[in-house]
Protein backbone atom coordinates (compact mmCIF):
# COMPACT_ATOMS: atom_id res chain seq x y z
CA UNK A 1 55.00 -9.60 -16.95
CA UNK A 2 51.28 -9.24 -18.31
CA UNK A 3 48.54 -10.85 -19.95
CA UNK A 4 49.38 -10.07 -23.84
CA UNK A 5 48.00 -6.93 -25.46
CA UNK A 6 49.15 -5.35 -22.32
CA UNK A 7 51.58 -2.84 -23.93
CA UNK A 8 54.60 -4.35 -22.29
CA UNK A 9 56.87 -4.43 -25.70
CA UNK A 10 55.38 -0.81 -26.30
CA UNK A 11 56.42 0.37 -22.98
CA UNK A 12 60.19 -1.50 -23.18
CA UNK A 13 60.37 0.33 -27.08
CA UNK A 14 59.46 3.71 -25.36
CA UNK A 15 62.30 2.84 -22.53
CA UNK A 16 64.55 2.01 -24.72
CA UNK A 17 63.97 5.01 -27.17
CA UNK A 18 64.20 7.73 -24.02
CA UNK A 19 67.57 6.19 -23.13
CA UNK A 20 69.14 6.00 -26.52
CA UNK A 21 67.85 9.66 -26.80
CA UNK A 22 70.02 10.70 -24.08
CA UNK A 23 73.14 10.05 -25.73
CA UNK A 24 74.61 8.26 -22.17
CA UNK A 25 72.83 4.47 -23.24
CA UNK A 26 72.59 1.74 -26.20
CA UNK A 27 69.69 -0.28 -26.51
CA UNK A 28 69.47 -3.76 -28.13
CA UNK A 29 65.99 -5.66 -28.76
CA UNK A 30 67.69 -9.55 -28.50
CA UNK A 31 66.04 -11.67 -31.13
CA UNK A 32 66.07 -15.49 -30.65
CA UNK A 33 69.31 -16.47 -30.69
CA UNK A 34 71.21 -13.61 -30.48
CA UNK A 35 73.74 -12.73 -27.75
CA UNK A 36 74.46 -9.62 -26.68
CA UNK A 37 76.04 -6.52 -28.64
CA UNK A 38 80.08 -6.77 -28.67
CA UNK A 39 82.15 -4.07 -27.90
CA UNK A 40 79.71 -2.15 -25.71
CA UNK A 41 80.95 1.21 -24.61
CA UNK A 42 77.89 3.03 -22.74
CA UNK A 43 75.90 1.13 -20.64
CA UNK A 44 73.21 -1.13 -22.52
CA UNK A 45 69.95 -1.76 -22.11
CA UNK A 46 68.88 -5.37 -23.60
CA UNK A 47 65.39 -5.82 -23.67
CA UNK A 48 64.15 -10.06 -24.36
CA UNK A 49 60.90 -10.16 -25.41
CA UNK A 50 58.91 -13.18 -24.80
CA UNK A 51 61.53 -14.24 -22.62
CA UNK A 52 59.58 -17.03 -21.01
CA UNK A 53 59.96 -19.03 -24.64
CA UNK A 54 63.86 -18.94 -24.80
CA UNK A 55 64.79 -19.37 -20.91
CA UNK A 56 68.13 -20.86 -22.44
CA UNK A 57 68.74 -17.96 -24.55
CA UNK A 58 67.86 -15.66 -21.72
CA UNK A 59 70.53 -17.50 -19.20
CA UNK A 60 72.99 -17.26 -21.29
CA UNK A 61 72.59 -13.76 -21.77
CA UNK A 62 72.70 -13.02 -18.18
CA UNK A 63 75.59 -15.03 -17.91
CA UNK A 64 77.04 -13.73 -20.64
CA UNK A 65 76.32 -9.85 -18.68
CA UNK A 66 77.67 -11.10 -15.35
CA UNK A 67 80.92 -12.01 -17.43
CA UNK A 68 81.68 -9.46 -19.65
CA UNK A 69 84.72 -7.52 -19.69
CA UNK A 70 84.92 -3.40 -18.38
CA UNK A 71 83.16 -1.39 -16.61
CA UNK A 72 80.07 -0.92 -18.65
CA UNK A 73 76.92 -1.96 -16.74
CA UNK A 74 74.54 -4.17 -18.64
CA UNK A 75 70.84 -4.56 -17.60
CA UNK A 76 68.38 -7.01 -18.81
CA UNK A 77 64.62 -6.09 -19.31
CA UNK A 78 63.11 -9.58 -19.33
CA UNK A 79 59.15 -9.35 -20.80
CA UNK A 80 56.94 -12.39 -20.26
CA UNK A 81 53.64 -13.12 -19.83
CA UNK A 82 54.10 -14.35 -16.38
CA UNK A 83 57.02 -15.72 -14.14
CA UNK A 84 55.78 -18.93 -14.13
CA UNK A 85 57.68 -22.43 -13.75
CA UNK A 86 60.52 -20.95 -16.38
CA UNK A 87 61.16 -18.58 -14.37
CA UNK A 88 61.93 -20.09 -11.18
CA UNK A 89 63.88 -22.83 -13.15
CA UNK A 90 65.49 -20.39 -14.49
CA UNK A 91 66.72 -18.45 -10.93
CA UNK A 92 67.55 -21.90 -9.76
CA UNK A 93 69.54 -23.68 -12.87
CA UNK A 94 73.04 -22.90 -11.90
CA UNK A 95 74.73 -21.41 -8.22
CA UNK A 96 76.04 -18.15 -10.39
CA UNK A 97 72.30 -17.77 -11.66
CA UNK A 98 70.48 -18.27 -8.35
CA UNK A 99 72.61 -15.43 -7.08
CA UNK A 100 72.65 -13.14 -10.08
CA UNK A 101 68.91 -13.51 -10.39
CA UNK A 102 68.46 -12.88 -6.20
CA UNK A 103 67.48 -9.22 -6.52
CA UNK A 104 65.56 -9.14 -9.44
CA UNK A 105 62.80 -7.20 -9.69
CA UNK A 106 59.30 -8.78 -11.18
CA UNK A 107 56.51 -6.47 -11.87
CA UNK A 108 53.44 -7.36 -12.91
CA UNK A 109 51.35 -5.01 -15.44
CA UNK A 110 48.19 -5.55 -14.17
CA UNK A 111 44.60 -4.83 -17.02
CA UNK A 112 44.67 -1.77 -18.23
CA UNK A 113 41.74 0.45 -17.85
CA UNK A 114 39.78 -1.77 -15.64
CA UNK A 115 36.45 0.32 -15.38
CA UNK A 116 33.51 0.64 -17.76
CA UNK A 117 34.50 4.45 -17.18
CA UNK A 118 38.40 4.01 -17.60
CA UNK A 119 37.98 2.02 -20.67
CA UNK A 120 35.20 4.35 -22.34
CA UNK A 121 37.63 6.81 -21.62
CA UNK A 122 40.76 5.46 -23.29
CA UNK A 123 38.02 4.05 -26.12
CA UNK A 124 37.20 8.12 -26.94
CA UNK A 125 40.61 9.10 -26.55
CA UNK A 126 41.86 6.22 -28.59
CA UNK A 127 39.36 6.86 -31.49
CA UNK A 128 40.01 10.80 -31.41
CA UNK A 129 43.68 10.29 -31.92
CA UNK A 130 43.59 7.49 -34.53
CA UNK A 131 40.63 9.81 -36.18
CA UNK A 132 43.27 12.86 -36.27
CA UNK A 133 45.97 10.49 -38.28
CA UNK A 134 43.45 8.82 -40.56
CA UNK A 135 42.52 12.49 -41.64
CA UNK A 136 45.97 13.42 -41.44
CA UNK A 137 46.66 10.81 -44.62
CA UNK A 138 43.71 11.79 -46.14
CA UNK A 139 41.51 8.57 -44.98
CA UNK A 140 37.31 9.30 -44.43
CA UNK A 141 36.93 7.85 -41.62
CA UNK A 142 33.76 8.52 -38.77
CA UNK A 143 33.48 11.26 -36.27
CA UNK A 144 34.28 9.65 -32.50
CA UNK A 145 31.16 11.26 -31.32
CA UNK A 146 29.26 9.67 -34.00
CA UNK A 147 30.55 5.95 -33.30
CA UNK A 148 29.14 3.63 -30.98
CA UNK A 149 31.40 2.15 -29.09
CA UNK A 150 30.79 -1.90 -27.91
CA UNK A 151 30.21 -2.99 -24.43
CA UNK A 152 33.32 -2.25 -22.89
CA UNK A 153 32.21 -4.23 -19.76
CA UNK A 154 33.13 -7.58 -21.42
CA UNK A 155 36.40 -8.80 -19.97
CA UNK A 156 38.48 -8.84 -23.75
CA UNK A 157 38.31 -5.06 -22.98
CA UNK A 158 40.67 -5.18 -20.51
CA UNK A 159 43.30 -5.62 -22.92
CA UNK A 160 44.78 -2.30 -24.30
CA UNK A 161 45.91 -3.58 -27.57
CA UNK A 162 42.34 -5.04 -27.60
CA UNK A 163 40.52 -1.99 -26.73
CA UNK A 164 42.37 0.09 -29.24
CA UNK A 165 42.26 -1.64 -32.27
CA UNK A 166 38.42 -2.06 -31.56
CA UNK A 167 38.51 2.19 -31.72
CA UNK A 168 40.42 1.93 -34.73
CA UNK A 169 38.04 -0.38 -36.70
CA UNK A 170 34.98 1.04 -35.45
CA UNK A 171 36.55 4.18 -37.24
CA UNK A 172 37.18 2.73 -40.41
């Protein structure tokens, strides 16, 4: 769970893409309404973004996990922006539910880059590597030394996805 902007679907992709690069796991981003991947022979990672706005959809889907036939384990990367009131109605809808959903693990990405420091930091770095592809595609774009980056104090700058696409149209 995290504010949005956090990187959490970023960080599930990069999961997800390390796993399927091993060769040993699938990986399957559920869109609304979907149900799991049939015929699953490795073990599968399903990832459910915004999870907290389809808590039927995700129940099913952990139901539908618990069930399935084989061997093959099945694990459920649930992102939300918290694990608010859906949550625990969620863990406490049905008995099979309240037990599947005992263990589970909830981690909270907390802001990124939380110091005037940190975030000036990740603001060069940020502008230095979104300068290199610009140039790369043959865009003009502005030296990072030569931009002046905003007061990364303010609170919205806590937000990665914030604080990099601020870099990338200070660039431009």
């Amino acid at each position: 769970t995290g504010p949005g902007g956090q990187g959490k679907t970023r960080l599930a992709r990069g999961l997800a893409a390390q796993l399927e690069a091993t060769g040993k796991w699938a990986t399957a981003m559920i869109q609304e309404g979907a149900q799991l991947p049939a015929g699953i022979r490795r073990p599968l990672l399903a990832v459910v973004d915004y999870a907290e706005a389809r808590p039927e959809q995700t129940g099913q889907l952990i139901l539908s996990a618990l069930s399935g036939p084989g061997q093959t384990p099945v694990r459920l990367l649930l992102i939300a922006r918290s694990a608010g009131d859906w949550w625990k109605r969620l863990r406490t809808s049905t008995a099979e539910l309240e037990m599947a959903l005992a263990d589970a693990i909830v981690e909270e990405l907390a802001a990124l880059d939380d110091t005037p420091a940190g975030r000036t930091q990740a603001f060069t770095e940020a502008a230095q590597d979104y300068r290199d592809a610009l140039q790369a595609m043959g865009w003009p774009c502005a030296a990072p030394g030569s931009i002046a980056a905003p007061d990364l104090a303010q609170g919205q700058f806590g937000s990665a996805l914030r604080l990099q696409m601020t870099a990338l149209a200070t660039l431009l």
